[in-house]
Protein backbone atom coordinates (compact mmCIF):
# COMPACT_ATOMS: atom_id res chain seq x y z
CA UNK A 1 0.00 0.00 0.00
CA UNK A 2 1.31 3.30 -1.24
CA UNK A 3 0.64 6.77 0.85
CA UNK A 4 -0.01 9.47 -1.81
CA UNK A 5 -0.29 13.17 -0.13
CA UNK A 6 -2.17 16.10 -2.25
CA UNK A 7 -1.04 19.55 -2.06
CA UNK A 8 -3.19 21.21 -3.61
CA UNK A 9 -6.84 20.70 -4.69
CA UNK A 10 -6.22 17.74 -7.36
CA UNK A 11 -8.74 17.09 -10.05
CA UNK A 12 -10.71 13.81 -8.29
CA UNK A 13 -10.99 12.51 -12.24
CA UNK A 14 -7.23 12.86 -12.16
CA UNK A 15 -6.86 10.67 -8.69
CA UNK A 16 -9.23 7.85 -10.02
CA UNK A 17 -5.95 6.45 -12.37
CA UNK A 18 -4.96 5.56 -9.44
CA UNK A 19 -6.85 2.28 -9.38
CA UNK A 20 -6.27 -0.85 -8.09
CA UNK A 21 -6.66 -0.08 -4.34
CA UNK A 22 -2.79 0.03 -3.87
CA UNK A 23 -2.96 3.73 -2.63
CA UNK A 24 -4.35 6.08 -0.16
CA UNK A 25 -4.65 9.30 -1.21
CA UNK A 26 -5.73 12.42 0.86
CA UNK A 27 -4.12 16.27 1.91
CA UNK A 28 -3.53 15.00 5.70
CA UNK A 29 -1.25 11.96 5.21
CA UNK A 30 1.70 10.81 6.98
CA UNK A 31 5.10 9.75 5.81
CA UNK A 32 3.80 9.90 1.78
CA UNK A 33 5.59 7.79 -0.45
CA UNK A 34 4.34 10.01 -3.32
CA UNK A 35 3.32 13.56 -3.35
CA UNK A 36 1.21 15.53 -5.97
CA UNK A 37 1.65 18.99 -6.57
CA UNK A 38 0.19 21.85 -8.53
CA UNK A 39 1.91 24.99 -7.57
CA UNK A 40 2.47 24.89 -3.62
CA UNK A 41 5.51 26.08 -2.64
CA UNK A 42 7.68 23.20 -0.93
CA UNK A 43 11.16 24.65 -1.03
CA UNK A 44 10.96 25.55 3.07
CA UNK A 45 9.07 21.69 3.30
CA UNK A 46 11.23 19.47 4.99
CA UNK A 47 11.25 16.24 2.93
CA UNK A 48 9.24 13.00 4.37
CA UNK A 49 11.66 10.18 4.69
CA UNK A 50 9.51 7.94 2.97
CA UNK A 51 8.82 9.92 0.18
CA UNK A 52 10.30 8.45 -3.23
CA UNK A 53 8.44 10.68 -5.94
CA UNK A 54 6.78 14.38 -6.37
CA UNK A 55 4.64 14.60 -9.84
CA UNK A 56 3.84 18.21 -10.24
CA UNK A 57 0.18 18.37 -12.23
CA UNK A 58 1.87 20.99 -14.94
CA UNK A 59 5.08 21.64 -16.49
CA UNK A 60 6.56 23.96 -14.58
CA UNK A 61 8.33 22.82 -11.51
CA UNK A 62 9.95 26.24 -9.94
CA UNK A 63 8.05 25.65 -6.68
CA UNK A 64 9.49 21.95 -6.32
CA UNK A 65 13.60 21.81 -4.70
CA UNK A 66 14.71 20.00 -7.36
CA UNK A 67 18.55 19.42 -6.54
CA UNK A 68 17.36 18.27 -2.57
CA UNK A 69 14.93 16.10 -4.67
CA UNK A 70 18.09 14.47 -6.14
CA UNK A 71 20.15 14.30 -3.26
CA UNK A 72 17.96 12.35 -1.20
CA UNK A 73 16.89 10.10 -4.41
CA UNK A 74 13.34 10.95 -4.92
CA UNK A 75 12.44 11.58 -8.31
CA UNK A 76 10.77 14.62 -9.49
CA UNK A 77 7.74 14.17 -12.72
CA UNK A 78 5.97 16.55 -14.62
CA UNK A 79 3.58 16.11 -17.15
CA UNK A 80 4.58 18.23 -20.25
CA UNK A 81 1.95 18.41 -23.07
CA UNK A 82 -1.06 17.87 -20.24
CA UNK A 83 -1.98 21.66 -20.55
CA UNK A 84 -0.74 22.78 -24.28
CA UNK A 85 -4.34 22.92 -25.76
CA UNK A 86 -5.54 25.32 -22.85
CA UNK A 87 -2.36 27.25 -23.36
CA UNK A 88 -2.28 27.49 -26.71
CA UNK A 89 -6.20 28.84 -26.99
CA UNK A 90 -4.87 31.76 -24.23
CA UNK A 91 -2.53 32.85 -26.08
CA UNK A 92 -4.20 33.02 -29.45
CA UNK A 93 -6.88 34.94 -27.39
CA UNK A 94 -4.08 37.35 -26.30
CA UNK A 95 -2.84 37.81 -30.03
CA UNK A 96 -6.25 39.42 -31.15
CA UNK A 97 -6.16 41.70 -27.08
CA UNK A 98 -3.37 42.68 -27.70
CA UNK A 99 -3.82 43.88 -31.81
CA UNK A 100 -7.72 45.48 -31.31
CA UNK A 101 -6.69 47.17 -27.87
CA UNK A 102 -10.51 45.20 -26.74
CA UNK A 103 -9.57 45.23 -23.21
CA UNK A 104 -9.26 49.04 -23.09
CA UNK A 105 -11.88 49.56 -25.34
CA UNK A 106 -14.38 47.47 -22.87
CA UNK A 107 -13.42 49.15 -19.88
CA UNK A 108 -13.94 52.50 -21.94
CA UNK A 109 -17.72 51.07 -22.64
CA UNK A 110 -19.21 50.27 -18.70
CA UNK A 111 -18.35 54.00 -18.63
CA UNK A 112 -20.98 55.17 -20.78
CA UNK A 113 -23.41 53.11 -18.44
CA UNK A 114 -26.17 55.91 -17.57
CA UNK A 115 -26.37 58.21 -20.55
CA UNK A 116 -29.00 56.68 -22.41
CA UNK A 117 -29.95 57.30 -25.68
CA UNK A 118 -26.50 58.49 -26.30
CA UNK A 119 -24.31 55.76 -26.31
CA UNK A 120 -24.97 54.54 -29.80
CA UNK A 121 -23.93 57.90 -31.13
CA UNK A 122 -20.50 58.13 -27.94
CA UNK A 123 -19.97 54.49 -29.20
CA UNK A 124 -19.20 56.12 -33.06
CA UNK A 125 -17.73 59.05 -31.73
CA UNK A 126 -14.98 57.29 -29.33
CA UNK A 127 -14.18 54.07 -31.26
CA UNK A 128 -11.51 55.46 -33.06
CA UNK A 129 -9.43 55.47 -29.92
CA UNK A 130 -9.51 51.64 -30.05
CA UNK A 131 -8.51 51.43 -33.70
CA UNK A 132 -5.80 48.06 -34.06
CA UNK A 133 -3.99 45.95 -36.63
CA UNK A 134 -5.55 42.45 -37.67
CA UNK A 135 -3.02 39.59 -37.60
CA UNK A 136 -3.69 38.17 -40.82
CA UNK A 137 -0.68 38.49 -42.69
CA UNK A 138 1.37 39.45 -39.65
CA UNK A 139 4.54 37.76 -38.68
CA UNK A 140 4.84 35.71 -35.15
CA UNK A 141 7.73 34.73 -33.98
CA UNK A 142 7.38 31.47 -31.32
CA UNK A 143 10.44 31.59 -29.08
CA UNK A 144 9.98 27.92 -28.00
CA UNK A 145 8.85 24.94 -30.16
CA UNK A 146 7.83 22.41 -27.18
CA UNK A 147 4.00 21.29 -26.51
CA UNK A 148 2.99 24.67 -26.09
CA UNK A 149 4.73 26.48 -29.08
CA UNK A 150 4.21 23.69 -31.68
CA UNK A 151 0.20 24.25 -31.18
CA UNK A 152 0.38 27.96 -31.18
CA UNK A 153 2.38 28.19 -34.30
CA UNK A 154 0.23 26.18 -36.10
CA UNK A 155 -2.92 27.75 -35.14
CA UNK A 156 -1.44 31.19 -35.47
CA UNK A 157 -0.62 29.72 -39.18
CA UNK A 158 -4.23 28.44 -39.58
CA UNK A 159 -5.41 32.50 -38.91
CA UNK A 160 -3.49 33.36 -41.84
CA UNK A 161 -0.03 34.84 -39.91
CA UNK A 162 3.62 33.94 -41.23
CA UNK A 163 4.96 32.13 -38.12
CA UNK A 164 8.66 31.64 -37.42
CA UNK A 165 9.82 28.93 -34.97
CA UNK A 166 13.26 29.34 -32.97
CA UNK A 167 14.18 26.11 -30.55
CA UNK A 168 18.14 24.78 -30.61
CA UNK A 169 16.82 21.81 -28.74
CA UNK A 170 13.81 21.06 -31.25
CA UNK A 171 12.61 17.30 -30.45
CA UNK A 172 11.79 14.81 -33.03
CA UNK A 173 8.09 14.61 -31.88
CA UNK A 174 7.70 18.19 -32.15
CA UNK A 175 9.31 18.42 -35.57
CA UNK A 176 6.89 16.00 -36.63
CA UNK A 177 3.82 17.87 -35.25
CA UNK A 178 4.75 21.09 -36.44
CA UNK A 179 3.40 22.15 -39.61
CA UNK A 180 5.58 22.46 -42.41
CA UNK A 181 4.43 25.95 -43.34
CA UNK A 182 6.40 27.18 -40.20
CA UNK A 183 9.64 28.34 -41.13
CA UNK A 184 12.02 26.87 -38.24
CA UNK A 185 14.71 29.81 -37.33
CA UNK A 186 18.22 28.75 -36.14
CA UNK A 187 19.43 32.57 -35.77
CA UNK A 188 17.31 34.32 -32.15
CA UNK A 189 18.07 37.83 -33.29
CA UNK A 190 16.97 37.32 -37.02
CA UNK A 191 13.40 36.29 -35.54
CA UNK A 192 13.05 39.05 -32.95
CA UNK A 193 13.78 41.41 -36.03
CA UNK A 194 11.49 40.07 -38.19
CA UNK A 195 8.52 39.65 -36.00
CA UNK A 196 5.81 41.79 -35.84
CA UNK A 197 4.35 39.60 -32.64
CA UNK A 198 6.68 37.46 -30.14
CA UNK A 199 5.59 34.40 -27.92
CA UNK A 200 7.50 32.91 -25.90
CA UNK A 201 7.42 29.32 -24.52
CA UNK A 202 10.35 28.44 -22.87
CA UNK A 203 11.54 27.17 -19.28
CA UNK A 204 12.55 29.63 -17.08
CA UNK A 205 16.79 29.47 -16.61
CA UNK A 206 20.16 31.08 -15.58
CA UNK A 207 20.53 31.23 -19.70
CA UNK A 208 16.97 32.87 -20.51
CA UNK A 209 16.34 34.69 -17.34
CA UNK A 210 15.43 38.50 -18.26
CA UNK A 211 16.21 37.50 -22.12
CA UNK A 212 13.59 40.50 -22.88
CA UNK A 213 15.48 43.04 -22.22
CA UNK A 214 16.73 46.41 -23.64
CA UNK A 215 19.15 44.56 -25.58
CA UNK A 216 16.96 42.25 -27.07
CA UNK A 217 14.06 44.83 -27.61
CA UNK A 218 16.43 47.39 -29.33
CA UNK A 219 16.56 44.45 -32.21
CA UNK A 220 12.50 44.13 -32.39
CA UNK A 221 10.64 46.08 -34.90
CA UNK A 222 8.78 49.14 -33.99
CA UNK A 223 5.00 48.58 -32.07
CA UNK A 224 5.99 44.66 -31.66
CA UNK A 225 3.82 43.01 -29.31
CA UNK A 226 4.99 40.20 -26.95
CA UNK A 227 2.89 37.97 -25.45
CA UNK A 228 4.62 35.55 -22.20
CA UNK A 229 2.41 32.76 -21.11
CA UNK A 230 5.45 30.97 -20.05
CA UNK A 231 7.28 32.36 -17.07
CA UNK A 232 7.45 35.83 -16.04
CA UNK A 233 10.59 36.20 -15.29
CA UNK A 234 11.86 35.77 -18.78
CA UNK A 235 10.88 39.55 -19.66
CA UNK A 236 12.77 42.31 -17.51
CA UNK A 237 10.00 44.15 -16.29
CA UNK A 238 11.42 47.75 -16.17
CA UNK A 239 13.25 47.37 -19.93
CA UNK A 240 9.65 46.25 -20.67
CA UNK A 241 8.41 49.46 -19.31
CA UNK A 242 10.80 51.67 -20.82
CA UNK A 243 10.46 50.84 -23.68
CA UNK A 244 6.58 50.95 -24.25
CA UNK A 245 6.90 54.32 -22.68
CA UNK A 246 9.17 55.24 -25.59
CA UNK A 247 6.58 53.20 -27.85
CA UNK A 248 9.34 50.69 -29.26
CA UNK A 249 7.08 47.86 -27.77
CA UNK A 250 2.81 48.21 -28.79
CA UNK A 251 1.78 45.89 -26.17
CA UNK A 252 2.64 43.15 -23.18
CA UNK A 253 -0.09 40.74 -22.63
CA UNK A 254 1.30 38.22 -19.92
CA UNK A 255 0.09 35.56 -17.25
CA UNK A 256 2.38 36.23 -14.59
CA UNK A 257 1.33 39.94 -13.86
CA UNK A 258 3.59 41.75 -11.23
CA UNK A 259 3.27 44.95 -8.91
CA UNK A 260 4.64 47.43 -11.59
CA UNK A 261 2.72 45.75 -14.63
CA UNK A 262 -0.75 46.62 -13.24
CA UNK A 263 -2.86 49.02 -14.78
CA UNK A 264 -0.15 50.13 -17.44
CA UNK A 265 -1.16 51.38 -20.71
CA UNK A 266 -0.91 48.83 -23.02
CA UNK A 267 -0.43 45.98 -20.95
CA UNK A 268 -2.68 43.01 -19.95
CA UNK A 269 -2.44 41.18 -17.29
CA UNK A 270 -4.17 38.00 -16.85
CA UNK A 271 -3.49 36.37 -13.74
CA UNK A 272 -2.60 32.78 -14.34
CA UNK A 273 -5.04 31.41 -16.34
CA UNK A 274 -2.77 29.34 -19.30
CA UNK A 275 -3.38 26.05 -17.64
CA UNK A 276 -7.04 26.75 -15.81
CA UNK A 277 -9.31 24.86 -17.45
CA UNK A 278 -11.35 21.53 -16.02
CA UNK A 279 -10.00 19.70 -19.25
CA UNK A 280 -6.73 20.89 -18.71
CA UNK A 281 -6.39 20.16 -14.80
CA UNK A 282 -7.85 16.98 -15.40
CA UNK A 283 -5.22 16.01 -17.63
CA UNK A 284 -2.01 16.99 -16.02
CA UNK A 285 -3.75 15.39 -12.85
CA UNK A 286 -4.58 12.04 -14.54
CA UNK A 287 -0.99 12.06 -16.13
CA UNK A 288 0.70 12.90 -13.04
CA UNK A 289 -1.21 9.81 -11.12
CA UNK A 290 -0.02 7.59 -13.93
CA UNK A 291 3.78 8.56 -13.94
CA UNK A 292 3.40 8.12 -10.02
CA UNK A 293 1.47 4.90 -9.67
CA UNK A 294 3.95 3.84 -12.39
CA UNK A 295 6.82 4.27 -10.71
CA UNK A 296 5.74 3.28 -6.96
CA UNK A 297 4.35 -0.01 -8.50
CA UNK A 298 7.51 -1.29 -11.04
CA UNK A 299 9.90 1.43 -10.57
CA UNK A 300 9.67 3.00 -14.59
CA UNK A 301 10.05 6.49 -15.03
CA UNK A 302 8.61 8.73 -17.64
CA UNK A 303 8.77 12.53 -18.15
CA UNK A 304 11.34 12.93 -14.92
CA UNK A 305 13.02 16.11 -14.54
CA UNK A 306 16.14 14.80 -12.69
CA UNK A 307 16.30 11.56 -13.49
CA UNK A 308 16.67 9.36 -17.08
CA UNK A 309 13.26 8.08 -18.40
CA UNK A 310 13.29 4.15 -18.08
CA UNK A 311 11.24 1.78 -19.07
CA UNK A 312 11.18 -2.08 -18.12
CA UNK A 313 8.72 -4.85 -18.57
CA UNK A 314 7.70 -5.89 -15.31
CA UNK A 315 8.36 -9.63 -14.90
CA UNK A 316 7.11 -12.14 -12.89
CA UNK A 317 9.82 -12.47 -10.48
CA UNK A 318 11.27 -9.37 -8.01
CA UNK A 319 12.67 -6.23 -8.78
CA UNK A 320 15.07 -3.87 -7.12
CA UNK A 321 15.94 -0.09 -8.08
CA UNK A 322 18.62 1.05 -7.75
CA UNK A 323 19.24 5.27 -7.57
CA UNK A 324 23.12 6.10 -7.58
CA UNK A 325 25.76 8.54 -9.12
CA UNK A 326 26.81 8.56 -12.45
CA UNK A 327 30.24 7.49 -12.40
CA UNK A 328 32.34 4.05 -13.40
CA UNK A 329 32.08 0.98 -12.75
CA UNK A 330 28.94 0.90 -11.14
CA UNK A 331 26.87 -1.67 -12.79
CA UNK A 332 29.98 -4.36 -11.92
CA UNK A 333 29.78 -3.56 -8.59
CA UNK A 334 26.06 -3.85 -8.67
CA UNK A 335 25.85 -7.20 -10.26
CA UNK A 336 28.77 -8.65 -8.11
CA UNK A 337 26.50 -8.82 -5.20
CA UNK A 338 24.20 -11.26 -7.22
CA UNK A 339 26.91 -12.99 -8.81
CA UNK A 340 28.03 -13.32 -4.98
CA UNK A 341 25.00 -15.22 -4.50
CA UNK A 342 24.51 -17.08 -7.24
CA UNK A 343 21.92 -15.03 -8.09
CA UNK A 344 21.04 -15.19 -12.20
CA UNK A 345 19.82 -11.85 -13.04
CA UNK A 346 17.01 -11.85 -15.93
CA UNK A 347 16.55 -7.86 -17.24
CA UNK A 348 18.58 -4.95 -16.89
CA UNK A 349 18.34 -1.49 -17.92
CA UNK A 350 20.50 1.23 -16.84
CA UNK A 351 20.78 5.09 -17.94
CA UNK A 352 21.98 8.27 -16.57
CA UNK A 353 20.98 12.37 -16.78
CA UNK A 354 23.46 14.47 -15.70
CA UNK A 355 25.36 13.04 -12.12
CA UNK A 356 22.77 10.68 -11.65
CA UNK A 357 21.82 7.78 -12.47
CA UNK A 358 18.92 4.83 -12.43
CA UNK A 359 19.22 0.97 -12.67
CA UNK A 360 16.01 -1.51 -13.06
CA UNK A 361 17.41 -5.29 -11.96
CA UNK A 362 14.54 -8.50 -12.62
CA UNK A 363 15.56 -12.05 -10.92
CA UNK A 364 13.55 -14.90 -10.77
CA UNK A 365 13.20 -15.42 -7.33
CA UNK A 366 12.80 -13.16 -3.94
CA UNK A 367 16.23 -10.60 -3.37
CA UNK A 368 17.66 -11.81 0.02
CA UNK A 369 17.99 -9.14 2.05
CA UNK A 370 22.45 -9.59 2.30
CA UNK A 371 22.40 -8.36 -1.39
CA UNK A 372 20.05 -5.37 -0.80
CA UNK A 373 22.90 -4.85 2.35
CA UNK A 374 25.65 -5.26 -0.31
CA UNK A 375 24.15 -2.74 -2.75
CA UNK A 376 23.33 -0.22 -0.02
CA UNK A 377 26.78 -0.36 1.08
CA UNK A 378 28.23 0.59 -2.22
CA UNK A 379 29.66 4.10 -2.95
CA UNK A 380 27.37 6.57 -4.21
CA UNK A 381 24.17 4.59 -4.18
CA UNK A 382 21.79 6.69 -3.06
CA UNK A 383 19.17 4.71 -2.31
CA UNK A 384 18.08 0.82 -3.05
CA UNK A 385 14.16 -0.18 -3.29
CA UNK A 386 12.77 -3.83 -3.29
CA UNK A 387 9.66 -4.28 -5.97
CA UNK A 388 7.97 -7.23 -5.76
């Protein structure tokens, strides 16, 4: 029986994958062997001792301590892809805000509540203050080709816009998704000077922290607009200011508003609504209690952000993981203490990300607990689980 602790309010359709009766799931348990997070903060958490997996119901994972994760071998999931289609429909919404200045032009309307028989003819008179471009035939530029990216380029393509794609790290599955209409950049500053609208969707890093900047904006074209339903930290705030003050930017629609963003001219901020739809938390919930019931039940890992996806067949016999650093050797130490024991071992899969490292071991019969002493005793092994 697996302990599963909650949180934040998780999506119940979500929690029903997991099935068989093997868990216990609820906001108030003890020593969790699995956790399942949407965006609580647990950097100041202290760690339950039990606890071999978090799966964070989104992409994201600032709010999870991802290097103590690894340390104390408990593997961190996400569940990329789970929210792209409620994504991707924000930020097409923000591309026609941002263009017929709507917003403002609202908020100018509930004024002319009272006057009567008026407001048709106010309504012709003022309009022209709300006067914006259409974005057919317009030129985006997606600074990101993952889930998210790939579906707004392609629907930003379907409205009739020119779309260029920039990603150094393009995948295979998203090459094949993306439509072949998009014209895939390899250059960042040629795309920031041709665009005429920027989106970005990209993880939040020491390498594209602040990359809006004065720099960067210098290179854009004149009344760009930049939408950031990614992370708000990627745009400098005060460049960002500056330079729609001085008119080089048109308009900043983003989901992560902050103090000095509010109630500026040209900006709108929506307050974290990319991923909040029902069919979207559903998803990265359901997801999430797959990767997690996956892993607590025959140790595979998919979509881990610290450790190497692995896959292996469950057989019928037992199984022991095995969490360690990435360094030689390892794997004939490991096996030794089978060999030791005459021990034949059936499957085995190892791989590595980074310092770290995962091996999946199958053997007929029950692992005596000397080996899993052995193993544990080994340099570097972080920490040594028994799957039967």
């Amino acid at each position: 029986m697996f302990n599963i602790l909650t949180l934040n309010k998780i999506s119940k359709n979500g929690l029903s994958k997991f099935k068989n009766g093997n868990f216990v799931i609820g906001d108030d348990i003890e020593n969790p062997e699995g956790i399942i997070v949407r965006s609580a903060a647990m950097h100041d958490m202290e760690l339950p001792k039990n606890l071999l997996a978090v799966a964070r119901a989104g992409a994201g994972v600032n709010n999870i301590p991802i290097d103590k994760c690894t340390e104390n071998g408990i593997v961190v999931f996400n569940t990329p892809g789970a929210n792209a289609n409620a994504v991707k429909e924000l930020v097409i919404c923000a591309l026609l805000l941002s263009s017929r200045k709507i917003v403002p032009a609202i908020a100018w309307c509930k004024t002319l509540k009272g006057e009567g028989d008026k407001v048709a003819g106010l309504v012709e008179k003022g309009k022209s203050a709300f006067v914006g471009p259409e974005i057919y035939g317009k030129t985006l530029g997606v600074i990101g080709l993952g889930a998210i990216g790939v579906l707004v380029a392609n629907a930003a393509h379907s409205l009739g816009m020119e779309v260029l794609g920039y990603d150094p790290f393009l995948s295979v599955d998203a090459a094949w998704n993306l439509s072949h209409s998009i014209k895939h950049i390899n250059n960042l500053d040629e795309l920031i000077e041709k665009s005429d609208y920027i989106s970005l969707h990209l993880p939040l890093n020491k390498d594209t922290k602040n990359m809006i900047n004065t720099d960067s904006i210098a290179k854009m074209k004149n009344g760009v607009r930049i939408m950031n339903f990614a992370r708000g930290e990627l745009v400098n705030s005060a460049d960002l200011l500056l330079a729609m003050k001085d008119g080089k930017v048109a308009a900043y629609t983003t989901d992560f508003p902050d103090d000095s963003l509010i109630e500026q001219s040209g900006i709108i901020a929506i307050p974290h609504l990319g991923a909040s739809t029902p069919e979207s938390e559903e998803n990265c919930a359901a997801m999430a209690s797959l990767q997690l019931a996956d892993f607590l039940e025959s140790g595979n890992i998919t979509n881990s952000v610290n450790f190497p996806n692995v896959e292996l067949p469950k057989a019928t016999g037992a199984r022991i993981a095995i969490i360690h650093d990435n360094i030689p050797n390892m794997i004939n130490k490991v096996t030794a203490a089978f060999s030791a024991e005459n021990v034949n071992i059936e499957n085995l899969v190892n791989k590595s990300k980074g310092n770290i490292a995962y091996t999946l071991i199958d053997v007929e019969n029950i692992i005596s607990e000397s080996i899993i002493n052995v193993i544990n005793e080994i340099d570097c092994v972080k920490k040594v689980r028994v799957i039967k």
